[in-house]
Protein backbone atom coordinates (compact mmCIF):
# COMPACT_ATOMS: atom_id res chain seq x y z
CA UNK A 1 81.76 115.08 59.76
CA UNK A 2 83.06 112.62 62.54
CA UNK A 3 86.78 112.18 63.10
CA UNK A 4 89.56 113.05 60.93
CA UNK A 5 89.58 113.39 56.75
CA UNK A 6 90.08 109.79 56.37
CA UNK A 7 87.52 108.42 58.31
CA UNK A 8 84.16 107.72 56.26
CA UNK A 9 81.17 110.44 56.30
CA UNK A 10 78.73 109.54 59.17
CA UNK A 11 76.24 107.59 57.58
CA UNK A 12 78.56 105.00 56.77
CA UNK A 13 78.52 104.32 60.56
CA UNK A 14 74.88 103.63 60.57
CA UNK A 15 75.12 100.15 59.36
CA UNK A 16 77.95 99.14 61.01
CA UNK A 17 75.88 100.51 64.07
CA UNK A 18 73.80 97.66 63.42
CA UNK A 19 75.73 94.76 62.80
CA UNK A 20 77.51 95.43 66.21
CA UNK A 21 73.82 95.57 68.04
CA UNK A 22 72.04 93.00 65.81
CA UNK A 23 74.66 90.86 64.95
CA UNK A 24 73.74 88.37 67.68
CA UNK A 25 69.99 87.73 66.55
CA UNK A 26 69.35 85.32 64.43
CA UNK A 27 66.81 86.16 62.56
CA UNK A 28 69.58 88.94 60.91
CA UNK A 29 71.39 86.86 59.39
CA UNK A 30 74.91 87.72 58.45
CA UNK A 31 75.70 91.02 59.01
CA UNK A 32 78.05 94.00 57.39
CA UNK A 33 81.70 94.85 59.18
CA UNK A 34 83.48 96.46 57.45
CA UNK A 35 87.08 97.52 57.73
CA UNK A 36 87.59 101.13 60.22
CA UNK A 37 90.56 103.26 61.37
CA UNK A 38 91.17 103.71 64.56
CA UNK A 39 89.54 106.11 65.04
CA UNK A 40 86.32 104.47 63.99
CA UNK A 41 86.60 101.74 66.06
CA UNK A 42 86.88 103.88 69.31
CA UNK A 43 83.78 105.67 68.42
CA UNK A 44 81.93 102.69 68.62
CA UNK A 45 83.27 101.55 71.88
CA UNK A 46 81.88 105.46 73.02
CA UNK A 47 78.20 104.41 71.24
CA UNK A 48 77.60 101.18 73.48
CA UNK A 49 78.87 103.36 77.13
CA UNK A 50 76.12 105.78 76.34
CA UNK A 51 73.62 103.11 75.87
CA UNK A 52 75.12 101.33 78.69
CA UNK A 53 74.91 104.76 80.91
CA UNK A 54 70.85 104.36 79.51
CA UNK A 55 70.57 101.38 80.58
CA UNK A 56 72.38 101.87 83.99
CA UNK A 57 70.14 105.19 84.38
CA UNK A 58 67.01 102.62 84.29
CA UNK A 59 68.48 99.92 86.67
CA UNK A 60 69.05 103.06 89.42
CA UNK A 61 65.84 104.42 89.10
CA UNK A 62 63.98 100.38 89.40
CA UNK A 63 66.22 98.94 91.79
CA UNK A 64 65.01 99.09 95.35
CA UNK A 65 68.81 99.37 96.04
CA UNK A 66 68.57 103.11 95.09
CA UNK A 67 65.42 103.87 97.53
CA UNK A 68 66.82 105.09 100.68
CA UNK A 69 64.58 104.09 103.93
CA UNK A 70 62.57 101.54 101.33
CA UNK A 71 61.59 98.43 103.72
CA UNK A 72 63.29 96.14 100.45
CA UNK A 73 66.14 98.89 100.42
CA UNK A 74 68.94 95.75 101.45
CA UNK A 75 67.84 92.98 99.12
CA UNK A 76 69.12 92.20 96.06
CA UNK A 77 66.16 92.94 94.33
CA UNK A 78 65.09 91.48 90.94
CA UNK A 79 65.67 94.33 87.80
CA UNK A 80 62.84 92.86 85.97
CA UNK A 81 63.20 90.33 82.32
CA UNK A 82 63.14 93.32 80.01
CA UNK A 83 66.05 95.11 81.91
CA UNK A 84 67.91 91.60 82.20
CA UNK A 85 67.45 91.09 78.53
CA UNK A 86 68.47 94.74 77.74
CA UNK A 87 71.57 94.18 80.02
CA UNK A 88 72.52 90.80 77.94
CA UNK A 89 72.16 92.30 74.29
CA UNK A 90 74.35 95.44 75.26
CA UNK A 91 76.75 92.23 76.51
CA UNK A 92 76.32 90.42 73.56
CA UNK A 93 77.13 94.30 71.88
CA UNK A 94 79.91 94.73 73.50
CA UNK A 95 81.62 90.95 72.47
CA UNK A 96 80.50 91.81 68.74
CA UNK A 97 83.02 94.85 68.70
CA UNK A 98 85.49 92.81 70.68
CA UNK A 99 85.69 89.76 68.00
CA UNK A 100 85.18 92.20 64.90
CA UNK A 101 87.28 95.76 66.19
CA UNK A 102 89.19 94.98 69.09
CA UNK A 103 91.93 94.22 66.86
CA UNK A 104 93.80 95.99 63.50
CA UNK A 105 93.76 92.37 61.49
CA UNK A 106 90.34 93.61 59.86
CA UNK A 107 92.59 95.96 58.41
CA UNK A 108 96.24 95.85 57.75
CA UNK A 109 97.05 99.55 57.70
CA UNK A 110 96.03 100.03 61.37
CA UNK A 111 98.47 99.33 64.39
CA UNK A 112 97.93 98.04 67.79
CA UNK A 113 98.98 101.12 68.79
CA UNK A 114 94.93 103.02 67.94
CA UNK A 115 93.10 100.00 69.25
CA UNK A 116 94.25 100.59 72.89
CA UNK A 117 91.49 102.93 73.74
CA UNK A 118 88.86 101.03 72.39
CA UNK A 119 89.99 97.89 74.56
CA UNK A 120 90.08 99.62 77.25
CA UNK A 121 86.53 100.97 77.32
CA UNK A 122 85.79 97.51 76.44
CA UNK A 123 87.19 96.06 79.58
CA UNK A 124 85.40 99.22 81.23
CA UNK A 125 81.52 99.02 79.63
CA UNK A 126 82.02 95.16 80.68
CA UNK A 127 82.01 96.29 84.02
CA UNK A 128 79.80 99.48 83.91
CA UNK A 129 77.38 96.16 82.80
CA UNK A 130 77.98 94.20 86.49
CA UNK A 131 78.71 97.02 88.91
CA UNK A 132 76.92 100.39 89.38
CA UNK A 133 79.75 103.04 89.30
CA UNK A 134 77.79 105.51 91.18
CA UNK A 135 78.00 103.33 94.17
CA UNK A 136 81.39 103.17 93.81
CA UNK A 137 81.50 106.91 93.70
CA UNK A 138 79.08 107.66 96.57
CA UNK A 139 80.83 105.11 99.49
CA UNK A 140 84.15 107.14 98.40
CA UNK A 141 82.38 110.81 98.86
CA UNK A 142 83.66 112.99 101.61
CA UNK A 143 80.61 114.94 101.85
CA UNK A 144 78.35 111.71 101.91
CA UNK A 145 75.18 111.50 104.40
CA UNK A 146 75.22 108.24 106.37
CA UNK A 147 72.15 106.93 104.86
CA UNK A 148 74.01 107.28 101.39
CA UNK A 149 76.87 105.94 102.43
CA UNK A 150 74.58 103.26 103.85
CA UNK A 151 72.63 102.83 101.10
CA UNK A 152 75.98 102.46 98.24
CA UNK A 153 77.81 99.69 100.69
CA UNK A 154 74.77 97.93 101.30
CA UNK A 155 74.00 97.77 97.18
CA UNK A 156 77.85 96.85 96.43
CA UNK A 157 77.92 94.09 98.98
CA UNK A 158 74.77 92.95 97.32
CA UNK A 159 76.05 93.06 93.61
CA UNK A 160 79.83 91.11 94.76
CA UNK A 161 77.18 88.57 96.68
CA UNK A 162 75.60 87.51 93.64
CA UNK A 163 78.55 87.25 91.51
CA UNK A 164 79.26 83.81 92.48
CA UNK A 165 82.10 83.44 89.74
CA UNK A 166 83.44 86.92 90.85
CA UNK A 167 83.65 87.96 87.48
CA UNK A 168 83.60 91.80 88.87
CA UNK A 169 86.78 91.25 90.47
CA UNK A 170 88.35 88.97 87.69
CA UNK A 171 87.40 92.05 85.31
CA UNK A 172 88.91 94.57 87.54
CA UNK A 173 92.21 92.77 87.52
CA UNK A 174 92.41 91.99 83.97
CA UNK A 175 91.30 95.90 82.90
CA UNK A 176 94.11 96.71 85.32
CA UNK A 177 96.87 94.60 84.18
CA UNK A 178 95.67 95.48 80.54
CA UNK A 179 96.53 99.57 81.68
CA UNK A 180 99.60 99.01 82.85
CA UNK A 181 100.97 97.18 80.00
CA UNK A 182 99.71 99.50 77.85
CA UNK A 183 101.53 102.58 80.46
CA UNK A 184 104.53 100.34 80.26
CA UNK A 185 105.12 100.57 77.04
CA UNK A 186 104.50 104.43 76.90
CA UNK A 187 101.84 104.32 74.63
CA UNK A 188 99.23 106.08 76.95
CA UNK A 189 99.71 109.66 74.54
CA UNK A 190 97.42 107.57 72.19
CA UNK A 191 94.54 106.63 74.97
CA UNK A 192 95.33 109.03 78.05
CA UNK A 193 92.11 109.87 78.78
CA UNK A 194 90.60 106.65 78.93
CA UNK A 195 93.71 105.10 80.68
CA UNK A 196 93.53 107.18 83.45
CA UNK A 197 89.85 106.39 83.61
CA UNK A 198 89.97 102.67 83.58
CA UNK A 199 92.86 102.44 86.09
CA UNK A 200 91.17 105.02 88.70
CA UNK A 201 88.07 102.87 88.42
CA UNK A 202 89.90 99.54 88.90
CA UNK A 203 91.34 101.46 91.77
CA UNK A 204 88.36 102.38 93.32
CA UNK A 205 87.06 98.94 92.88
CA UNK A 206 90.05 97.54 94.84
CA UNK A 207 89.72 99.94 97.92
CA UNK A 208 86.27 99.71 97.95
CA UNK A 209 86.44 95.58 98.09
CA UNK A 210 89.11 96.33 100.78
CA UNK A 211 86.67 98.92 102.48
CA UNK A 212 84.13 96.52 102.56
CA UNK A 213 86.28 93.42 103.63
CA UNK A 214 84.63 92.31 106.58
CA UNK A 215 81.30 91.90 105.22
CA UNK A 216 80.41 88.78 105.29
CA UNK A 217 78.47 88.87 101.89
CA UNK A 218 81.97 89.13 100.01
CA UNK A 219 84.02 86.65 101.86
CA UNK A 220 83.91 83.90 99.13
CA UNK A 221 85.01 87.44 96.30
CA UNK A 222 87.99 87.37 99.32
CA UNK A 223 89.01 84.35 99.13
CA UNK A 224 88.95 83.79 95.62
CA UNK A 225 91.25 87.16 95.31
CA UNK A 226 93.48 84.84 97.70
CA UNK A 227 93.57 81.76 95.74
CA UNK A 228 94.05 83.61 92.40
CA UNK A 229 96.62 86.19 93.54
CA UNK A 230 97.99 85.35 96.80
CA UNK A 231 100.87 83.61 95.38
CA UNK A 232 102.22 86.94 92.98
CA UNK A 233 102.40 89.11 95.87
CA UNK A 234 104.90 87.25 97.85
CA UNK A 235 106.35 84.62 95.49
CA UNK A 236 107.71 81.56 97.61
CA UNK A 237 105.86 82.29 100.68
CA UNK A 238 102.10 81.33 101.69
CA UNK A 239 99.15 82.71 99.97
CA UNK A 240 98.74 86.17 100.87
CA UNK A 241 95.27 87.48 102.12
CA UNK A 242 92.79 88.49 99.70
CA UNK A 243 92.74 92.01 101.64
CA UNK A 244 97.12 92.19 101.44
CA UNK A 245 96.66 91.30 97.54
CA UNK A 246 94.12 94.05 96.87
CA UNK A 247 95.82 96.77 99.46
CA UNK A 248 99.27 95.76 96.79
CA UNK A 249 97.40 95.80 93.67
CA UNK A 250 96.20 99.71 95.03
CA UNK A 251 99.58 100.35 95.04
CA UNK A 252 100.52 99.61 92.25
CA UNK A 253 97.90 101.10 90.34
CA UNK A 254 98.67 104.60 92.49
CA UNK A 255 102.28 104.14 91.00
CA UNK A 256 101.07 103.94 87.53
CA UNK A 257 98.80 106.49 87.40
CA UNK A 258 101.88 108.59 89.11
CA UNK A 259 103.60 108.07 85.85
CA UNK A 260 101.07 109.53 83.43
CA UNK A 261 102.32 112.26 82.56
CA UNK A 262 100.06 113.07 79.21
CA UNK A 263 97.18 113.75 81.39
CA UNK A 264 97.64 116.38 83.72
CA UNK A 265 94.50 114.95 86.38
CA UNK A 266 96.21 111.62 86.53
CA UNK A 267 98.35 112.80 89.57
CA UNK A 268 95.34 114.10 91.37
CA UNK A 269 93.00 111.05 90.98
CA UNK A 270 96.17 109.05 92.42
CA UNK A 271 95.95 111.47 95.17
CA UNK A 272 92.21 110.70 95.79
CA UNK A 273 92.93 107.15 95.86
CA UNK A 274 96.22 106.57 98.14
CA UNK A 275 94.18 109.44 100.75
CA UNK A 276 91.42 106.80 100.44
CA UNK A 277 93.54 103.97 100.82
CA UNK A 278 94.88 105.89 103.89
CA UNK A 279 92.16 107.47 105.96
CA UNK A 280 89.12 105.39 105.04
CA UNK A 281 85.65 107.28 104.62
CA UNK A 282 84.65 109.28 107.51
CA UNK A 283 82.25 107.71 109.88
CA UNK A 284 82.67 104.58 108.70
CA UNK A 285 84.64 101.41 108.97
């Protein structure tokens, strides 16, 4: 009863379900994939957020991070082995569906045009999976108590610390650039929703990496933003700053979500972020 007429009856899902989540273990062997819709494909993307979200859920409520006034609240505590293996199978999940549904050549009737949603909650669980969004949220609330707003900065700074490759940062990039193509070529009335998503979360990614630019714990994310990027934001010229390439990324991504018109909160979340952009968070610097 999922979907449209066309799409198979529910329990067809089930082991497809599997093969996506299992595929990776050996001891499986070769598993069943077989050709979806559109449609279909999506839905699956949906499946692994909400047992991302689980496993996110878990993390917050472990994580001496999320303990405001704990003596370890500042460290980057240790999750534990079974949430670190937990965190790599929904990974391993999540590059299944990419290699098997990410594109229509499974199945020749589909076209690019229905697998843009399901990318782009790819690009987004892959970061749901590094970065807790909730911090992202909180250091960006108005009505914020310092100890939160404490609390989210110090966990962020923590999680960019750690990510010696700055894979957060690459992915933010890359889930942006994939939006706007995707906007550019007026194809957002088939993935609104989760365009406008992904691009206000890639947004609030870049101001908050801006916000936070003069911790020291995410100078080396700054300075490979400044080796990577400096040279697209003023061709010809020195690299840029990390800080002048994220502030112009920002922009850009407020002028795209501008555009969407097939959404009608799209205006108001670019709103949020260029007043963030502007004015900072209260009490804070």
């Amino acid at each position: 009863m999922l979907g449209p007429a066309t799409t198979p009856p529910s329990a067809y899902h089930l082991p497809t379900l599997s093969s996506i989540l299992l595929e990776r273990e050996e001891s499986y062997g070769d598993m069943f994939f077989p050709p979806l819709d559109g449609f279909s494909r999506t839905f699956y993307a949906y499946i692994l957020h909400t047992l991302i979200y689980e496993w996110r859920q878990n993390v917050c409520m472990l994580n001496s991070n999320g303990l405001t006034g704990s003596i370890l609240s500042f460290v980057p505590e240790d999750i534990g082995i079974g949430l670190k293996q937990h965190k790599i199978w929904l990974s391993n999940a999540l590059d299944v569906w990419l290699e098997h549904y990410s594109s229509p050549s499974t199945s020749g009737h589909l076209s690019v045009d229905h697998m843009q949603a399901g990318t782009l909650l790819h690009h987004l669980g892959d970061l749901a999976l590094r970065i807790s969004f909730s911090d992202l949220y909180m250091l960006a609330k108005r009505s914020a108590t310092a100890d939160d707003l404490s609390t989210a900065s110090e966990s962020i700074c923590n999680t960019l610390a750690v990510d010696r490759e700055c894979a957060i940062l690459d992915r933010t990039f890359g889930m942006i650039e994939s939006a706007s193509i995707i906007r550019s070529l007026d194809e957002d009335s088939f993935c609104g929703y989760e365009l406008v998503v992904t691009l206000f979360i890639g947004g609030l990614l870049l101001w908050t990496t801006h916000h936070l630019r003069h911790r020291q714990e995410i100078t080396a994310a700054m300075e490979w933003v400044e080796q990577r990027f400096g040279t697209e934001t003023h061709p010809g010229l020195p690299l840029a700053s990390g800080n002048a390439t994220i502030v112009s990324k920002l922009q850009d991504v407020i002028v795209v979500l501008r555009s969407i018109h097939s959404v009608g909160y799209a205006s108001l979340l670019a709103s949020v972020l260029e007043k963030l952009q502007d004015e900072g968070v209260p009490g804070r610097r």
